[in-house]
C-alpha atoms as a PDB file:
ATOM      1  CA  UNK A   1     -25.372  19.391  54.066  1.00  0.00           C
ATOM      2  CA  UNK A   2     -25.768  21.036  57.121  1.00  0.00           C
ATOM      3  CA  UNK A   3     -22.389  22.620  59.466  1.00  0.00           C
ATOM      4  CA  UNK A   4     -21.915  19.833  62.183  1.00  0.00           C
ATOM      5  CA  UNK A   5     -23.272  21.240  65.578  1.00  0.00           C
ATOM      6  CA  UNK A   6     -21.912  21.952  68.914  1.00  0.00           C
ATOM      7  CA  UNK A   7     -23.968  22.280  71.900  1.00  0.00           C
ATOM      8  CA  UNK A   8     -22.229  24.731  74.625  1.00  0.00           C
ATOM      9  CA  UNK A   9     -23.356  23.581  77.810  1.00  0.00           C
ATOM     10  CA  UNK A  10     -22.350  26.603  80.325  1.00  0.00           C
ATOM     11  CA  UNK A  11     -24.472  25.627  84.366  1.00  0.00           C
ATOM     12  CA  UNK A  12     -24.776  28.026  85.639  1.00  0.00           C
ATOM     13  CA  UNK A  13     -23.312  27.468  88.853  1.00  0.00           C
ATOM     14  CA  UNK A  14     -25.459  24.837  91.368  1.00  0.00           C
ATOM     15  CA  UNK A  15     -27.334  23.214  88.841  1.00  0.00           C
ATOM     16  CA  UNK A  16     -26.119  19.912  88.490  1.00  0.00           C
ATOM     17  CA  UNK A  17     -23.388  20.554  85.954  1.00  0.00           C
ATOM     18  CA  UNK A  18     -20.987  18.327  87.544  1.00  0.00           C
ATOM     19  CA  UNK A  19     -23.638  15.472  87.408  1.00  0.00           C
ATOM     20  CA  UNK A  20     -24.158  16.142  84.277  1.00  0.00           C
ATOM     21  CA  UNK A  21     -20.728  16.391  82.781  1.00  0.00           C
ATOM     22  CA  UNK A  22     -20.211  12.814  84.683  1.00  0.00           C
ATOM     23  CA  UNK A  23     -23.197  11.152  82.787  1.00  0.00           C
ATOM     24  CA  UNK A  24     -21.814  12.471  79.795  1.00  0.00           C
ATOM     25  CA  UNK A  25     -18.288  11.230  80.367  1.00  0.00           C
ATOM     26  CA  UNK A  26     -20.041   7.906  81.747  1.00  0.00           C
ATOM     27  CA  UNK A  27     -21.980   7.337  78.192  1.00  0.00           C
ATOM     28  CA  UNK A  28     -19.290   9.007  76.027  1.00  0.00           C
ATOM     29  CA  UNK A  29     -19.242   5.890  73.693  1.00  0.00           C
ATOM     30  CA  UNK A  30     -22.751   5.266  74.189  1.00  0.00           C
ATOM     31  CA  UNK A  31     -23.193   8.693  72.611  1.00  0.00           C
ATOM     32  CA  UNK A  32     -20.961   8.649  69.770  1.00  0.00           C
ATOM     33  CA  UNK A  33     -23.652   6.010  68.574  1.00  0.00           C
ATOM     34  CA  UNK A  34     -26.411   8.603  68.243  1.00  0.00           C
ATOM     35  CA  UNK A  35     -23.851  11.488  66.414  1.00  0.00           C
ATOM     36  CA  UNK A  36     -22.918  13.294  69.173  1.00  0.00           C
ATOM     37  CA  UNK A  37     -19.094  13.536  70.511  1.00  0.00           C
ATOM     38  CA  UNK A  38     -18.434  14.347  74.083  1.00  0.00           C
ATOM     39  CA  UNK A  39     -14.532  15.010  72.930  1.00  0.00           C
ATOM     40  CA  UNK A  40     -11.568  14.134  75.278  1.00  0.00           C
ATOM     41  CA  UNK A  41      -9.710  17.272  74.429  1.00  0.00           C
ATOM     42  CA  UNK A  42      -9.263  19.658  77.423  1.00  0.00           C
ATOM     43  CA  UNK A  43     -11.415  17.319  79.645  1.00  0.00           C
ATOM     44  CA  UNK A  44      -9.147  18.894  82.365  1.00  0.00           C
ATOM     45  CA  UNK A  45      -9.175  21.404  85.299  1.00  0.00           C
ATOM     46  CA  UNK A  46      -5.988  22.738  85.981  1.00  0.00           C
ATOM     47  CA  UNK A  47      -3.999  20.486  83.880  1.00  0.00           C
ATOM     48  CA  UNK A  48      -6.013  17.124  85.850  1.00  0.00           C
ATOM     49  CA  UNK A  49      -8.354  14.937  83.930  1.00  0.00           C
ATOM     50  CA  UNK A  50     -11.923  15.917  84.688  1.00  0.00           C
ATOM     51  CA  UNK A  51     -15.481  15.190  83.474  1.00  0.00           C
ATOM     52  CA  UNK A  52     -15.816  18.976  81.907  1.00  0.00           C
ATOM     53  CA  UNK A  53     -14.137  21.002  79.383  1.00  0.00           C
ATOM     54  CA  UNK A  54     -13.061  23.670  82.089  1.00  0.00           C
ATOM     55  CA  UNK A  55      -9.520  24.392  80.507  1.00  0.00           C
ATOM     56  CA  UNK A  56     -10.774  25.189  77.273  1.00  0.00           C
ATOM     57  CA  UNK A  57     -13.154  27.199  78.958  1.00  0.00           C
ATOM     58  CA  UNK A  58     -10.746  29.429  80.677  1.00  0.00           C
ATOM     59  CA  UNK A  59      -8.638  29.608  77.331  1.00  0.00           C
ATOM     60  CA  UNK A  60     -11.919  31.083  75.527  1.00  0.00           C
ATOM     61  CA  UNK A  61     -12.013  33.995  78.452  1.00  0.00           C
ATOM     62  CA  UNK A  62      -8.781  34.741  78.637  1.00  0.00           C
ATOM     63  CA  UNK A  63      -6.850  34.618  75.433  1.00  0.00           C
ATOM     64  CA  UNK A  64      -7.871  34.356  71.680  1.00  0.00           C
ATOM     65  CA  UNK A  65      -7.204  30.579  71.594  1.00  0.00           C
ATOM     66  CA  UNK A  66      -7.167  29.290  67.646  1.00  0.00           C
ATOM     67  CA  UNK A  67      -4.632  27.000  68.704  1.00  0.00           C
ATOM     68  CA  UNK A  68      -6.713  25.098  71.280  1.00  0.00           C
ATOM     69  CA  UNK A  69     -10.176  25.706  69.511  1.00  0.00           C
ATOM     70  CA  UNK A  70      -8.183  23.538  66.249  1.00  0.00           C
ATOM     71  CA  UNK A  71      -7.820  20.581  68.832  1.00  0.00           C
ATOM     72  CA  UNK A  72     -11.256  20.552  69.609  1.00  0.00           C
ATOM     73  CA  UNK A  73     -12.036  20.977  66.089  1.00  0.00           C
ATOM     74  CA  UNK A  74      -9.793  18.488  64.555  1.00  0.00           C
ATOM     75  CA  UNK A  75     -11.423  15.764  67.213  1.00  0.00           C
ATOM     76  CA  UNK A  76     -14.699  16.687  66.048  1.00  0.00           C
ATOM     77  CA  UNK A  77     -13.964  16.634  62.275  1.00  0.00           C
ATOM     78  CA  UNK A  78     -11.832  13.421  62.400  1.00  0.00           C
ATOM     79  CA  UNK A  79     -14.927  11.852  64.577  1.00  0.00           C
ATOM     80  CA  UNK A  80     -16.784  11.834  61.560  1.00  0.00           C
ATOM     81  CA  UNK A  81     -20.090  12.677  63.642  1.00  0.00           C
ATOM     82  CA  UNK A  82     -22.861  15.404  63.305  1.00  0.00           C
ATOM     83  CA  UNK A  83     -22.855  16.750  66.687  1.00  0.00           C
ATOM     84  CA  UNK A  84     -20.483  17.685  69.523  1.00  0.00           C
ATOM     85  CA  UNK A  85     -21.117  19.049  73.351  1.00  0.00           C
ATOM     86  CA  UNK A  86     -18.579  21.207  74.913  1.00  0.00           C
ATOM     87  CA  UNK A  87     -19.830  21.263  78.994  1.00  0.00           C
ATOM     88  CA  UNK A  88     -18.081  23.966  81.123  1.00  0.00           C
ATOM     89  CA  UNK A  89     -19.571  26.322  83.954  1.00  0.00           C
ATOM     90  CA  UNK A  90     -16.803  28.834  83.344  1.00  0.00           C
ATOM     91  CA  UNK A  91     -18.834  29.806  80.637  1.00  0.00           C
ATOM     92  CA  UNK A  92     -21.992  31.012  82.452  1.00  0.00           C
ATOM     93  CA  UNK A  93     -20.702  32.871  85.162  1.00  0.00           C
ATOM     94  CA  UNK A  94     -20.519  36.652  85.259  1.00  0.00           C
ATOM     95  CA  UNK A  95     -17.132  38.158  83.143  1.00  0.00           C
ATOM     96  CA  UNK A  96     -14.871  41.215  83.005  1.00  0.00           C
ATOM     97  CA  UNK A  97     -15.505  43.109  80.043  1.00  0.00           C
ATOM     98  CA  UNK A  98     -11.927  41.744  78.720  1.00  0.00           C
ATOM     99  CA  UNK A  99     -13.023  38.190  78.820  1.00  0.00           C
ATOM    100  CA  UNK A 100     -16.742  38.971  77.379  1.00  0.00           C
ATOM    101  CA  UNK A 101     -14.435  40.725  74.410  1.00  0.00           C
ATOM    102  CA  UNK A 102     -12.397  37.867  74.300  1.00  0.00           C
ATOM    103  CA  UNK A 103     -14.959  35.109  74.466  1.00  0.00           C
ATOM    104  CA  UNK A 104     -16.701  36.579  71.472  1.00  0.00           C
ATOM    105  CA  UNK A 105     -13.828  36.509  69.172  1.00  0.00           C
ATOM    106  CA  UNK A 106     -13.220  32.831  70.228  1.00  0.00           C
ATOM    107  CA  UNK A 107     -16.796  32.006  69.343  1.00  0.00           C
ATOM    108  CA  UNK A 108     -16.858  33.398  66.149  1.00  0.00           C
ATOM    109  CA  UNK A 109     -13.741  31.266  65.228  1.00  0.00           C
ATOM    110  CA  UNK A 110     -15.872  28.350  66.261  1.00  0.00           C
ATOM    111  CA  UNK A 111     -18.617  29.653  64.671  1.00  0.00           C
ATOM    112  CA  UNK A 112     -16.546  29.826  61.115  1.00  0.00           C
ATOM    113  CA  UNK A 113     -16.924  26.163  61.055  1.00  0.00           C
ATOM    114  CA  UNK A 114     -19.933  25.227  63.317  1.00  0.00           C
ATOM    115  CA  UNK A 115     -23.308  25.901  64.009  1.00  0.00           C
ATOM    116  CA  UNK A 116     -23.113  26.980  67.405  1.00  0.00           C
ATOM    117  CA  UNK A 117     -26.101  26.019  70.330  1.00  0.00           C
ATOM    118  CA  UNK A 118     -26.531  26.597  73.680  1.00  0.00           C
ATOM    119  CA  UNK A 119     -27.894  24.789  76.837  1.00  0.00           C
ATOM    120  CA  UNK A 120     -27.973  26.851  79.699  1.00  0.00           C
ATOM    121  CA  UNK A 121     -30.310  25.644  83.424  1.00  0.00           C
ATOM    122  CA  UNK A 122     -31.376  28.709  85.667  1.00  0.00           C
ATOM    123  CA  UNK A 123     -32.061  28.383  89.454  1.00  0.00           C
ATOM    124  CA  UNK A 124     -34.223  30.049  91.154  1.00  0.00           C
ATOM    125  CA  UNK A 125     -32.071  33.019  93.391  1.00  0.00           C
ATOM    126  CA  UNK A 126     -33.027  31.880  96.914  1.00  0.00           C
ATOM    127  CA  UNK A 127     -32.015  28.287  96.539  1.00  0.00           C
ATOM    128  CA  UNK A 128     -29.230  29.180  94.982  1.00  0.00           C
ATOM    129  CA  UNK A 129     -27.879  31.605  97.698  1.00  0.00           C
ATOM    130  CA  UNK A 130     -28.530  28.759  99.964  1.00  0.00           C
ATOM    131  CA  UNK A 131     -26.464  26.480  97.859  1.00  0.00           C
ATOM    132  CA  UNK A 132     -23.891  28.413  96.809  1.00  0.00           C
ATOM    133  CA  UNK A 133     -23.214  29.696 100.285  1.00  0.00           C
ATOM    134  CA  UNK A 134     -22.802  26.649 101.679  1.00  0.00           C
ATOM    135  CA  UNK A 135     -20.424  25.342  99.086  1.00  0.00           C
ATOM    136  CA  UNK A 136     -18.139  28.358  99.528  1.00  0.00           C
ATOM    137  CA  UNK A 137     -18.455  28.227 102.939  1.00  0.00           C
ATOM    138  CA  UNK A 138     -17.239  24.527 103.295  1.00  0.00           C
ATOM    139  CA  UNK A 139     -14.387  24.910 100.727  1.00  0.00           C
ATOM    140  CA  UNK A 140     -13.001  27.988 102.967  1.00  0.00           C
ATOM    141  CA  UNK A 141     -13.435  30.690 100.203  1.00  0.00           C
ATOM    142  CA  UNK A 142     -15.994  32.439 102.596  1.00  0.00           C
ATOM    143  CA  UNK A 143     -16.331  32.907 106.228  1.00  0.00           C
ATOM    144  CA  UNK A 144     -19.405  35.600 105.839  1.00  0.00           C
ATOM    145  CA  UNK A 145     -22.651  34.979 107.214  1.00  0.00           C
ATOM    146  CA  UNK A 146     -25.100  34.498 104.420  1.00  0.00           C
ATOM    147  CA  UNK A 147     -26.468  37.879 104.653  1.00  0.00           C
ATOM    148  CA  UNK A 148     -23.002  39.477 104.148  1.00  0.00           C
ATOM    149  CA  UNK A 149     -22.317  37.029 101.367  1.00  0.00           C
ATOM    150  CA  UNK A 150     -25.507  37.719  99.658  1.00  0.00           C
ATOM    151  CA  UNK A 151     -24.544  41.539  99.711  1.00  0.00           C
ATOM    152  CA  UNK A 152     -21.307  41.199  98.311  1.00  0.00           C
ATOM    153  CA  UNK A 153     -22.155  38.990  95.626  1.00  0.00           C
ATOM    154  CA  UNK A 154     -25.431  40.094  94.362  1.00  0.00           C
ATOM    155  CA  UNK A 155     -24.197  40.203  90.329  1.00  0.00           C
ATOM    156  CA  UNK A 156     -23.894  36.296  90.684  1.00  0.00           C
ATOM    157  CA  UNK A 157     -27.240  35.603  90.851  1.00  0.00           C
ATOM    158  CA  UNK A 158     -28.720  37.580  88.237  1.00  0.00           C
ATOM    159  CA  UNK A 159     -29.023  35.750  85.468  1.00  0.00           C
ATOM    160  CA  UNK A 160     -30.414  38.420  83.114  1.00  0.00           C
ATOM    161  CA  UNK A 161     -26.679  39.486  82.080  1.00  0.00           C
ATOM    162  CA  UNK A 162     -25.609  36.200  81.135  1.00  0.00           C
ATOM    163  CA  UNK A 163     -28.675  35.189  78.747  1.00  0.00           C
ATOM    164  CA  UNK A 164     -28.347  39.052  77.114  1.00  0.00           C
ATOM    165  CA  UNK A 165     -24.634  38.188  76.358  1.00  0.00           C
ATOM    166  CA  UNK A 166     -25.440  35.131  74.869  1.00  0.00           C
ATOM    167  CA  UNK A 167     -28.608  35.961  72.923  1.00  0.00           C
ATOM    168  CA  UNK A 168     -26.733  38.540  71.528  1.00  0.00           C
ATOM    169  CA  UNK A 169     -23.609  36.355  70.016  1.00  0.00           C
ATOM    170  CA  UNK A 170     -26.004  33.358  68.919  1.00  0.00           C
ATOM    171  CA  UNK A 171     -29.339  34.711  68.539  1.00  0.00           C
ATOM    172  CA  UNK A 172     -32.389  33.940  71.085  1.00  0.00           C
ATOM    173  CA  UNK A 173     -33.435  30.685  68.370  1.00  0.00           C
ATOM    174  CA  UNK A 174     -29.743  29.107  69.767  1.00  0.00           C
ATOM    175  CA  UNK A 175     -30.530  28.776  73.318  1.00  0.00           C
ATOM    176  CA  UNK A 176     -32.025  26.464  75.024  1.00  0.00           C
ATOM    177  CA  UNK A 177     -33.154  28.250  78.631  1.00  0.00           C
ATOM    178  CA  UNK A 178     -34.009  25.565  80.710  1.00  0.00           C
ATOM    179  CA  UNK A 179     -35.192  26.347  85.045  1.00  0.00           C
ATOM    180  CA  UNK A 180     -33.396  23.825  87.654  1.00  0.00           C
ATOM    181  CA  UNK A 181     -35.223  22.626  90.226  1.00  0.00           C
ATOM    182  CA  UNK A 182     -34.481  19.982  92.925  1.00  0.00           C
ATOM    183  CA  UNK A 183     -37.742  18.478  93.049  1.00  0.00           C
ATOM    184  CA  UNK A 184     -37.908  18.097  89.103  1.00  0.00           C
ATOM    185  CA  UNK A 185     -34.443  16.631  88.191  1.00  0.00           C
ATOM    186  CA  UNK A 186     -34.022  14.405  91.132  1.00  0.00           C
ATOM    187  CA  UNK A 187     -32.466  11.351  89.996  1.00  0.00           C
ATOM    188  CA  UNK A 188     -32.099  10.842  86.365  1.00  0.00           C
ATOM    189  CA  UNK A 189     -34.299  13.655  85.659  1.00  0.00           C
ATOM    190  CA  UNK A 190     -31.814  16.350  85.016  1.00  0.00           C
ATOM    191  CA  UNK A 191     -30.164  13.692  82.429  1.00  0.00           C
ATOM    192  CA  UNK A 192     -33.467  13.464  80.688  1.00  0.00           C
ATOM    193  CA  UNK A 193     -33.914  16.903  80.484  1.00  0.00           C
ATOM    194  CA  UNK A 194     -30.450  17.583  79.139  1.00  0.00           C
ATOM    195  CA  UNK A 195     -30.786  15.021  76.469  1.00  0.00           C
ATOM    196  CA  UNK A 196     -34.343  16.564  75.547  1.00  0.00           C
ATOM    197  CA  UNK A 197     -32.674  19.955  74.919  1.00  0.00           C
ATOM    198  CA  UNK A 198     -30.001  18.568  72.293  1.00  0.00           C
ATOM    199  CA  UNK A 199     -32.290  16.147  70.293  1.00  0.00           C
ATOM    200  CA  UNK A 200     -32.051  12.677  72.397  1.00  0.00           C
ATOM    201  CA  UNK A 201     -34.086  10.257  74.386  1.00  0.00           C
ATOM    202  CA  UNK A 202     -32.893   8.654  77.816  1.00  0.00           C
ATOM    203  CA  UNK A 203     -32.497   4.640  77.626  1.00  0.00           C
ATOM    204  CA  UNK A 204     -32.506   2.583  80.884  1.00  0.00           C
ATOM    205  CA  UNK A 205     -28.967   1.291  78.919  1.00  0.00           C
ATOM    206  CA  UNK A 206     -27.212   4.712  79.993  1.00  0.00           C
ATOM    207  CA  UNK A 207     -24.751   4.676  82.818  1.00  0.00           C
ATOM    208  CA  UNK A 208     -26.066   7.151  85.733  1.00  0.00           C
ATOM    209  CA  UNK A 209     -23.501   8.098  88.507  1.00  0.00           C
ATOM    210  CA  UNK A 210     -23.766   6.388  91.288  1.00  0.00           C
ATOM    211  CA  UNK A 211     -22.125   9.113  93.679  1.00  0.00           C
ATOM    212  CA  UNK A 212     -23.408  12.595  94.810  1.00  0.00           C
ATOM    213  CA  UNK A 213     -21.876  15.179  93.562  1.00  0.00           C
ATOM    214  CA  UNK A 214     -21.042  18.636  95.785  1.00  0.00           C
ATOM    215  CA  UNK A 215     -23.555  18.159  98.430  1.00  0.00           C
ATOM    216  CA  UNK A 216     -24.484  20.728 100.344  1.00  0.00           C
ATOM    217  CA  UNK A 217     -23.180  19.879 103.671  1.00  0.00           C
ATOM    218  CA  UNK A 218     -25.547  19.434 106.608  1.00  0.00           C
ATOM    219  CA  UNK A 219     -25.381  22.946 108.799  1.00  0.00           C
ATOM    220  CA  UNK A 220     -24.578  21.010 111.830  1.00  0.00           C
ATOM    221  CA  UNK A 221     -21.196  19.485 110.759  1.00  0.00           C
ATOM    222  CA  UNK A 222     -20.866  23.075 108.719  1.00  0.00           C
ATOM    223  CA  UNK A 223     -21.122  24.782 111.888  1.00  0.00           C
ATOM    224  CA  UNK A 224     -18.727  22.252 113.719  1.00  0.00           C
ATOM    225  CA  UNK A 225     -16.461  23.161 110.526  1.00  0.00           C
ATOM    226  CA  UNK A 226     -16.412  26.541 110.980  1.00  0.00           C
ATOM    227  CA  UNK A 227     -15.924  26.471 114.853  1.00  0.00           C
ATOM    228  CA  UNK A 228     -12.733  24.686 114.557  1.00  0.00           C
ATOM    229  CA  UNK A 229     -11.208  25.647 110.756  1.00  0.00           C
ATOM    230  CA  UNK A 230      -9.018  28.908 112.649  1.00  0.00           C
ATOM    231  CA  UNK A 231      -6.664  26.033 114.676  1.00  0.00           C
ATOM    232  CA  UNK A 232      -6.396  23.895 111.848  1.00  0.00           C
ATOM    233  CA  UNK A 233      -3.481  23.828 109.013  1.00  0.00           C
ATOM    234  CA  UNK A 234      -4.748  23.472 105.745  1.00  0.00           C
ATOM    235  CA  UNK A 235      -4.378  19.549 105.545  1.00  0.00           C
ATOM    236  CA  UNK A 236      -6.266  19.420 108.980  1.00  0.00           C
ATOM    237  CA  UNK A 237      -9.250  21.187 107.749  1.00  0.00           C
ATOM    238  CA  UNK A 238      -8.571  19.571 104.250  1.00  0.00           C
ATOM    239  CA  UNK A 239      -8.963  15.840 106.561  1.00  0.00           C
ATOM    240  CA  UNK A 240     -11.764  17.111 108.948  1.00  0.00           C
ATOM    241  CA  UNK A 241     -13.626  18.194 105.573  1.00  0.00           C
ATOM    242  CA  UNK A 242     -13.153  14.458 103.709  1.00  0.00           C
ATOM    243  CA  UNK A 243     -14.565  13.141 107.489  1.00  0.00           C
ATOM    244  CA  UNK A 244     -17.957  15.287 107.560  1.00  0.00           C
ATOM    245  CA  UNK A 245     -18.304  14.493 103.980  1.00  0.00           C
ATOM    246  CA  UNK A 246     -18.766  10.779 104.362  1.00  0.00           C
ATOM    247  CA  UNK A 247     -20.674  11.996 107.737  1.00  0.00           C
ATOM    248  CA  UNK A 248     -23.037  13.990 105.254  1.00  0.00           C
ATOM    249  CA  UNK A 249     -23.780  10.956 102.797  1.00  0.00           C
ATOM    250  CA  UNK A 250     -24.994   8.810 105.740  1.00  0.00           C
ATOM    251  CA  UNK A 251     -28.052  11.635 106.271  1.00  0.00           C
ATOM    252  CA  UNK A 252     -30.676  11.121 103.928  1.00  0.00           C
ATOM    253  CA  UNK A 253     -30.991  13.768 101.547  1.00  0.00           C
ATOM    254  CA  UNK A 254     -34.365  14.404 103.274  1.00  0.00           C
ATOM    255  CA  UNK A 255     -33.208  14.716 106.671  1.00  0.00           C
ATOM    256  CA  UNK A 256     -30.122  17.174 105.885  1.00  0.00           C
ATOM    257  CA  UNK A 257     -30.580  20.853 107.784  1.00  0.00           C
ATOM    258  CA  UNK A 258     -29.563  22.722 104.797  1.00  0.00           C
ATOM    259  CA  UNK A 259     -31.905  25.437 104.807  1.00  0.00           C
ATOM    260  CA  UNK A 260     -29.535  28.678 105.552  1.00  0.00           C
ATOM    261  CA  UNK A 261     -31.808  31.356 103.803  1.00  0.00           C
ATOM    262  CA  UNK A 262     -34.335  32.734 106.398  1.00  0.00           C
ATOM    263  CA  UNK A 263     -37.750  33.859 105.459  1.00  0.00           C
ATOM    264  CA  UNK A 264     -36.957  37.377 105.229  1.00  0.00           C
ATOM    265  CA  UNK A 265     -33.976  36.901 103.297  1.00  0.00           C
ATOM    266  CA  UNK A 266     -35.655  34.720 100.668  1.00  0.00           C
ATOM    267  CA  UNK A 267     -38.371  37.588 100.404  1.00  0.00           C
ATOM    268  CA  UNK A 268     -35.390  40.164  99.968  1.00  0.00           C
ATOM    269  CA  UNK A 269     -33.329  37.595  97.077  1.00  0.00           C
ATOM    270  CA  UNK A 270     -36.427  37.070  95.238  1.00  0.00           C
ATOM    271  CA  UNK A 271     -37.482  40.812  95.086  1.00  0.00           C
ATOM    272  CA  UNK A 272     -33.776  42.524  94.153  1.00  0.00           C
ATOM    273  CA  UNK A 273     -34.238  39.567  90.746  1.00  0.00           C
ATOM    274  CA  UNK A 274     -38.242  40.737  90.374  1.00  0.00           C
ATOM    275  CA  UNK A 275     -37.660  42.455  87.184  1.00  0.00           C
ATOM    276  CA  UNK A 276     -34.389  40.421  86.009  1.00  0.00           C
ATOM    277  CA  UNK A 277     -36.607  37.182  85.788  1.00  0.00           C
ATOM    278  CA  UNK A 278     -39.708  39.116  84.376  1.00  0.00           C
ATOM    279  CA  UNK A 279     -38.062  39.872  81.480  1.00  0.00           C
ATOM    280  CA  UNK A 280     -36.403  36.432  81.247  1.00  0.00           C
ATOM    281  CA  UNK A 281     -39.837  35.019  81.288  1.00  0.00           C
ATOM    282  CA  UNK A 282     -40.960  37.164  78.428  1.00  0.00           C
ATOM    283  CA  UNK A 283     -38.045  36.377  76.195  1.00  0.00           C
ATOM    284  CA  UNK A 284     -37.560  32.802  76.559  1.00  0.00           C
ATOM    285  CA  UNK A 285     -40.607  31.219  78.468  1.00  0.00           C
ATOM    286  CA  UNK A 286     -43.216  33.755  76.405  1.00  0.00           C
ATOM    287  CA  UNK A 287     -45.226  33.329  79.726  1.00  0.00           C
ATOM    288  CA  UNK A 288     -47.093  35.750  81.930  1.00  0.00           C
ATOM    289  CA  UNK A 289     -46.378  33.271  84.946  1.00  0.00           C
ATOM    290  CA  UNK A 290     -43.260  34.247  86.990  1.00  0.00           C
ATOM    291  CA  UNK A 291     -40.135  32.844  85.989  1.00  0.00           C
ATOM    292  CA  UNK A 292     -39.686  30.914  89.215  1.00  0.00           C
END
């Protein structure tokens, strides 16, 4: 018989990996049905429940963690079922060499007992400097113009690193490289997609989530954020936030001024990634078409 599976679901960062790990917590039950757990264990962000797996994630960067990976494991065993999906964006993002060390000793624990697969969507760099920027922006962790931020962050977008890493601790057969785009997973389209990439189907009987899930805020009320955030305590700006939130989901998605990235700027993303997502192509795509 073959090792029970689990599918490592790691973003990256802005591509619907919130929605995601919601539809997955939604249909938890629904999914046990077809073999695959979506385990309760370390569902938690900072101690808080959650929809991902974002403690256990930080325990696998930080600290050899048999202790924790035995919960997990125990809840998969004792589940009886074939197939288990661990979701956490912790787990594509860029590391210190520390936590790449550390990671790979925690996999190959997990890998003593499991066949070990991974699910990992790619934006294109542009769009995701637009989104990204405007997410740190409106949660305070930046007050840089986009250019500046862009400069000063470069290593985040390349996603070359990040699929190397990984290739190289589960072979390039274990991944499943998949490229985000707005226009294609709109809707339940990302959840189809997902569910293609570990063996399943989507049924109209599957629970979708209703709400949107870290918009991008509309640069008018971003701008009106940003104007007034320096004469505001923390619970102010914390209120005013909440406030142009429920502002935002009264714009259509259509008529939202989110565009950030000028023209040049897109031009200058897209070339610094050139030969990053050229040789992504060529090892998981086996296309001569650009990556994005």
């Amino acid at each position: 018989m073959s090792m029970p599976t689990i599918f490592i679901h790691v973003g990256r960062h802005k591509t619907a990996s919130s929605a995601i790990q919601r539809f997955l917590a939604l249909n938890a039950e629904k999914l046990k049905s077809q073999g695959f757990l979506f385990p309760r264990s370390f569902r938690t962000k900072g101690g808080n429940p959650a929809d991902g797996h974002h403690d256990f994630a930080n325990k696998l960067v930080t600290s050899v963690s048999a202790d924790a990976i035995d919960v997990l494991k125990d809840e998969f065993l004792n589940s009886k079922l074939q197939f288990c999906i661990v979701s956490a964006e912790r787990l594509g993002t860029f590391w210190f060499e520390h936590e790449r060390d550390v990671l790979k000793k925690n996999i190959a624990l997990i890998k003593k007992d499991f066949d070990v697969r991974l699910v990992i969507y790619l934006r294109r760099q542009d769009d995701l400097l637009n989104s990204w920027w405007n997410q740190r922006t409106r949660i305070g962790v930046t007050t840089s113009d986009i250019e500046t931020f862009f400069s000063q962050n470069k290593e985040i977008f390349d996603h070359r690193p990040i699929l190397e890493f990984w290739r190289d601790l589960l072979t390039k057969e274990n991944l499943r490289v998949r490229k985000f785009g707005k226009q294609e997973h709109v809707g339940v389209g990302i959840y189809k997609d997902f569910l293609e990439c570990i063996g399943l189907k989507f049924s109209k009987d599957l629970i979708v989530p209703e709400q949107e899930l870290n918009p991008s805020l509309d640069l008018r009320l971003l701008q009106l954020l940003l104007e007034v955030q320096n004469e505001l305590s923390d619970s102010q700006r914390k209120d005013l936030l909440r406030t142009l939130l429920r502002v935002n989901s009264l714009i259509p998605r259509e008529a939202r001024a989110t565009a950030a990235v000028s023209q040049d700027l897109r031009s200058e993303v897209m070339r610094t990634f050139e030969e990053s997502n050229t040789w992504i192509t060529k090892q998981f795509f086996d296309s001569k078409k650009s990556l994005f």
